[in-house]
N, C-alpha and C. Protein backbone atom coordinates (compact mmCIF):
# COMPACT_ATOMS: atom_id res chain seq x y z
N UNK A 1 107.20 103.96 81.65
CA UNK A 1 106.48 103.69 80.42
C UNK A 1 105.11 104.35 80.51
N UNK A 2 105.06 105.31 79.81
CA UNK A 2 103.53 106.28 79.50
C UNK A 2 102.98 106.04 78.41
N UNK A 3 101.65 105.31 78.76
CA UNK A 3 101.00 104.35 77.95
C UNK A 3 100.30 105.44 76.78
N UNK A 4 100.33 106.87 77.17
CA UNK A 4 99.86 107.75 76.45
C UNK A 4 100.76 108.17 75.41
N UNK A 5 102.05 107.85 75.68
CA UNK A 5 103.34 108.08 74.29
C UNK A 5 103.29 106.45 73.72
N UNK A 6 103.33 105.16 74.66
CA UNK A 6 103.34 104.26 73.27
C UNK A 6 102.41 104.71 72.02
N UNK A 7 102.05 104.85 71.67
CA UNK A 7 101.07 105.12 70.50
C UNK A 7 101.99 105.72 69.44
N UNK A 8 102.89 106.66 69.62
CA UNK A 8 103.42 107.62 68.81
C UNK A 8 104.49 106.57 68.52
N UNK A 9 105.08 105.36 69.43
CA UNK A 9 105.88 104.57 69.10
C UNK A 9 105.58 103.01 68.33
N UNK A 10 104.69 103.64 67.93
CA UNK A 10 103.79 102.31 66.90
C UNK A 10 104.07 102.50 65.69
N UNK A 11 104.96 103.04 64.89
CA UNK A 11 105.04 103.55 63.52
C UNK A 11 106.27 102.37 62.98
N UNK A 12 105.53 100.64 62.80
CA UNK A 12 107.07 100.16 62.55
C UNK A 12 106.56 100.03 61.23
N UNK A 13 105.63 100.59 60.20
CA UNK A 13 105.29 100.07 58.91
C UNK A 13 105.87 101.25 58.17
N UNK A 14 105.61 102.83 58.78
CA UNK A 14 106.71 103.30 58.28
C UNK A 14 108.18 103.68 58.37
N UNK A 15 108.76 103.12 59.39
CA UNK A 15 110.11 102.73 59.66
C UNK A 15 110.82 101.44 59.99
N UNK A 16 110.00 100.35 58.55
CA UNK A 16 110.41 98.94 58.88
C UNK A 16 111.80 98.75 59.51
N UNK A 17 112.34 99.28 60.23
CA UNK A 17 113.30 99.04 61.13
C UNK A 17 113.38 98.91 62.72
N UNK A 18 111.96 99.42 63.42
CA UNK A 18 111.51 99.51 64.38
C UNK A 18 110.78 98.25 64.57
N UNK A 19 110.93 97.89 65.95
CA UNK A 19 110.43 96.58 66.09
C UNK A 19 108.83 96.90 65.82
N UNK A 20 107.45 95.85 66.16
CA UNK A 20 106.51 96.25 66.61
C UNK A 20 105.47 96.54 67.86
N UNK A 21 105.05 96.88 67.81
CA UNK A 21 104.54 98.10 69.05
C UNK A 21 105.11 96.59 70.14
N UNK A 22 103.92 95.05 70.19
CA UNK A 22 103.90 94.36 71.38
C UNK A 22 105.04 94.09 71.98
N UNK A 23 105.98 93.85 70.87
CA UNK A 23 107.37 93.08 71.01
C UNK A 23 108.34 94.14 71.59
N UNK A 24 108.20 95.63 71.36
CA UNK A 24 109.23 96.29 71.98
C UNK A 24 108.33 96.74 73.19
N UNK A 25 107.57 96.77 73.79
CA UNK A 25 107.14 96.53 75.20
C UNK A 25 107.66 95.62 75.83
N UNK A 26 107.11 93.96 75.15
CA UNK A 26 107.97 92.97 75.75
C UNK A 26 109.39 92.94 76.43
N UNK A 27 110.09 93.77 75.45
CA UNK A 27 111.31 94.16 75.51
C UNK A 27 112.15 94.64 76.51
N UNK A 28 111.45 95.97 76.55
CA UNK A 28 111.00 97.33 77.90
C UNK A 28 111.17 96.76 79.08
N UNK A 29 110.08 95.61 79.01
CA UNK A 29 109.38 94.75 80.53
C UNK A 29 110.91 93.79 80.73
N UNK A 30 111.10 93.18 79.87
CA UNK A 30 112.73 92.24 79.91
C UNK A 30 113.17 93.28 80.44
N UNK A 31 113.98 93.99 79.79
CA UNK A 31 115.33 94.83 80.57
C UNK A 31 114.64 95.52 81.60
N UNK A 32 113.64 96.20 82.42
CA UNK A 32 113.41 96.38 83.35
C UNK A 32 113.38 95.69 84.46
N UNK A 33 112.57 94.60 84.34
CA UNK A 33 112.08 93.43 85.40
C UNK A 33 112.89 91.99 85.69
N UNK A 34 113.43 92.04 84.04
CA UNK A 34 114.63 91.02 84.22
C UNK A 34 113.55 89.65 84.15
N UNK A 35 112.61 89.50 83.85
CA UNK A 35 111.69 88.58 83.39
C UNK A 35 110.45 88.82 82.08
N UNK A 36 110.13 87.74 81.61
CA UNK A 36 109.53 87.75 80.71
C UNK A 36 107.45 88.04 81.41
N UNK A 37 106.88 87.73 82.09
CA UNK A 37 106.07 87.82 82.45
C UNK A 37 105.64 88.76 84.04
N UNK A 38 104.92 89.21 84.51
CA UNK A 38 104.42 89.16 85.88
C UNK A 38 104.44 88.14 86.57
N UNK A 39 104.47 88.45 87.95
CA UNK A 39 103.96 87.15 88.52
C UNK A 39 102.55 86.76 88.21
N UNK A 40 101.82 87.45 88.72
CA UNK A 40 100.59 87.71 88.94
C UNK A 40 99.53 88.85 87.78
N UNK A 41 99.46 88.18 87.29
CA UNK A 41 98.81 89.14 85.84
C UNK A 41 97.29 89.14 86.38
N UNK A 42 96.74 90.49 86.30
CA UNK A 42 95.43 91.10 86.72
C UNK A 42 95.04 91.81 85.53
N UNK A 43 93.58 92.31 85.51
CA UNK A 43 93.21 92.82 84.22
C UNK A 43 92.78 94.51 85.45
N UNK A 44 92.67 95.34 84.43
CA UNK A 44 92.43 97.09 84.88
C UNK A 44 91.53 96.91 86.18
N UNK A 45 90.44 96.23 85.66
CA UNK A 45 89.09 95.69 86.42
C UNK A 45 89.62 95.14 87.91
N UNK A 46 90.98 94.15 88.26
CA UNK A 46 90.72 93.71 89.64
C UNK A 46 91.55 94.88 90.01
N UNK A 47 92.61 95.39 89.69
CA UNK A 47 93.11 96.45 90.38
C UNK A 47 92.66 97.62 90.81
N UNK A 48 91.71 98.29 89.98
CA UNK A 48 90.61 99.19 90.36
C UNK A 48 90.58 98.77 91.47
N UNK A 49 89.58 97.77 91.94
CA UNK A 49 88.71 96.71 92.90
C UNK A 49 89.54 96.76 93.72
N UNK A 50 90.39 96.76 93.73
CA UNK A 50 92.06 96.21 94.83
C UNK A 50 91.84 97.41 95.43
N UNK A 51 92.19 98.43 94.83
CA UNK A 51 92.68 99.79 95.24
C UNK A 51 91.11 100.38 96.27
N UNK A 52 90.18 100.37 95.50
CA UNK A 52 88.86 100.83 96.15
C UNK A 52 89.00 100.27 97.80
N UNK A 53 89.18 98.90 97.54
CA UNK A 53 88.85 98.43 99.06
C UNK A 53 90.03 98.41 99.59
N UNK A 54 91.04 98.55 99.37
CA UNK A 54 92.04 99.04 100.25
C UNK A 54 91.61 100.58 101.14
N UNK A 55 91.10 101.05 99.72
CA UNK A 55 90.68 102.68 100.20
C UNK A 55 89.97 102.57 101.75
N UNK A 56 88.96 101.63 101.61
CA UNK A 56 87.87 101.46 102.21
C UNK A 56 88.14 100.78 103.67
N UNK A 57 89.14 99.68 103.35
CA UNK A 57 89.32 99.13 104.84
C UNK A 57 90.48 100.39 105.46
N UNK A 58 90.98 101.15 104.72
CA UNK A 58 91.90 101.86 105.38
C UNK A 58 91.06 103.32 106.19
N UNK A 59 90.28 103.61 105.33
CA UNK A 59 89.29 104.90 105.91
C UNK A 59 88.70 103.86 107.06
N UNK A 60 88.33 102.73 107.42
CA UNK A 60 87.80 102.17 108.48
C UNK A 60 88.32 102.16 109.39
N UNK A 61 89.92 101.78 109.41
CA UNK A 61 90.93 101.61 110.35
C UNK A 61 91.27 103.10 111.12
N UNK A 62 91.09 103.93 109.89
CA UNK A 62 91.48 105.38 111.10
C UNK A 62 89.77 105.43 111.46
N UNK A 63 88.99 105.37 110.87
CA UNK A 63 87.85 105.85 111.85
C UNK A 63 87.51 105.18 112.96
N UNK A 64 88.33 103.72 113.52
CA UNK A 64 88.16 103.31 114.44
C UNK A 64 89.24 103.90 115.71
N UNK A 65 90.54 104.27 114.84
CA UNK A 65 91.35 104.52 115.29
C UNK A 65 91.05 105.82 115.88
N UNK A 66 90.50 106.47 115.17
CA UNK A 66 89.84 108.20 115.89
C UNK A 66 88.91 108.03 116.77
N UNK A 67 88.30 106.83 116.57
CA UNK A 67 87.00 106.81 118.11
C UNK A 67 87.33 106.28 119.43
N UNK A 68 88.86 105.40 118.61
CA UNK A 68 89.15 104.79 120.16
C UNK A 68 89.66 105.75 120.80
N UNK A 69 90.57 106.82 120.07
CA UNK A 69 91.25 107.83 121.15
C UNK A 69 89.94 108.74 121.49
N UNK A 70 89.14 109.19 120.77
CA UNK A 70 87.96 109.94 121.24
C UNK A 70 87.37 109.25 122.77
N UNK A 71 87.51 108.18 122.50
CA UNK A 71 86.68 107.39 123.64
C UNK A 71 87.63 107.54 125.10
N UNK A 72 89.18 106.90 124.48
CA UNK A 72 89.67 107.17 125.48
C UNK A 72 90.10 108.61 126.29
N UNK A 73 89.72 109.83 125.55
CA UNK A 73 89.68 111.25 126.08
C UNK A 73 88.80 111.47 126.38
N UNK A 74 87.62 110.94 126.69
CA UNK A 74 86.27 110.71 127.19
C UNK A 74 86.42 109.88 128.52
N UNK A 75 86.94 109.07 128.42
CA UNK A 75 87.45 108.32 129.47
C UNK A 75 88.43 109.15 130.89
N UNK A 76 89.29 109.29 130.18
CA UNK A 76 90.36 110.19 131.25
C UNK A 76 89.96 111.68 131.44
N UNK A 77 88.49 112.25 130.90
CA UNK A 77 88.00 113.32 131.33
C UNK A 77 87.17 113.06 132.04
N UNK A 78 86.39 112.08 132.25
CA UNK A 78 85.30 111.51 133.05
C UNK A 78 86.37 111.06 134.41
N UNK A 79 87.29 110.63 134.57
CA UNK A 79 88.17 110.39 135.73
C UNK A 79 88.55 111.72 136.24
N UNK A 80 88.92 112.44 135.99
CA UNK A 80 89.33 113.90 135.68
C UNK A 80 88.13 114.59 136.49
N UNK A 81 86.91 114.56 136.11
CA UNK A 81 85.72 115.00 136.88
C UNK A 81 85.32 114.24 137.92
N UNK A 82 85.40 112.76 138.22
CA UNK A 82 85.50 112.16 139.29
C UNK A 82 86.07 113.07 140.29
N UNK A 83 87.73 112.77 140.30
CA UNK A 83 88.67 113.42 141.29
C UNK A 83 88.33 114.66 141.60
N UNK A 84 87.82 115.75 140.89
CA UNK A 84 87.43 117.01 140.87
C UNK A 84 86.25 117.08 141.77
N UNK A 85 85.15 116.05 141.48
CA UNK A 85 84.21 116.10 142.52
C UNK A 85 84.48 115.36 144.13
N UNK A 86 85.90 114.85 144.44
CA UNK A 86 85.77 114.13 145.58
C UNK A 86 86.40 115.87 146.30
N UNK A 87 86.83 116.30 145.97
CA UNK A 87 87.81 117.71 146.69
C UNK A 87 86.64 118.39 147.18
N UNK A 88 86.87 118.13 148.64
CA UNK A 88 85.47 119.34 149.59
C UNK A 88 86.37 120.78 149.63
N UNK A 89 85.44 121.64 149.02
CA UNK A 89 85.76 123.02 149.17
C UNK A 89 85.50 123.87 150.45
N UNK A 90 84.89 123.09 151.22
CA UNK A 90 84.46 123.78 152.60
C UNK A 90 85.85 123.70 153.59
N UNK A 91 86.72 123.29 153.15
CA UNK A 91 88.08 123.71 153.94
C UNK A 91 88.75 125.02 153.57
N UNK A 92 88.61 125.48 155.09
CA UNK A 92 89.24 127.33 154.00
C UNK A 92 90.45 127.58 153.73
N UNK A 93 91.54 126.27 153.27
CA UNK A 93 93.16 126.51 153.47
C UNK A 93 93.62 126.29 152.25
């Protein structure tokens, strides 16, 4: 349902045979959903809101997620240079 074509399907005054605009949505939503309502009815406003901070805790989660592996390749290169510095090179074999 493209809320940008209902409009063109609003014409029931000149084709009193067409339901009107609310009622054949209603309709739409029945035979699709198989219920008369949502569960959960939200207005444009909380879903925006929804979506933003989803955005937001999710860009958080990888940027933690990128520092922990940063950290931990920081980690196992710093071990890495440990072992590297215990090897005496003054053995000539």
């Amino acid at each position: 349902m493209n809320p940008k074509k209902l409009g063109g399907m609003a014409n029931h005054r000149q084709e009193p045979w067409k339901v009107p605009l609310p009622q054949y949505i209603e309709e739409l939503y029945l035979k699709r959903f198989k219920k008369q309502r949502p569960d959960h009815v939200r207005s444009i406003e909380q879903t925006v809101a929804d979506k933003k901070r989803k955005q937001t805790e999710r860009k958080e989660h990888r940027r933690q997620q990128q520092e922990a592996a940063s950290s931990e390749s920081d980690t196992h290169s710093s071990v890495q240079t440990d072992l590297d510095e215990g090897v005496d090179d003054s053995i000539p074999f």
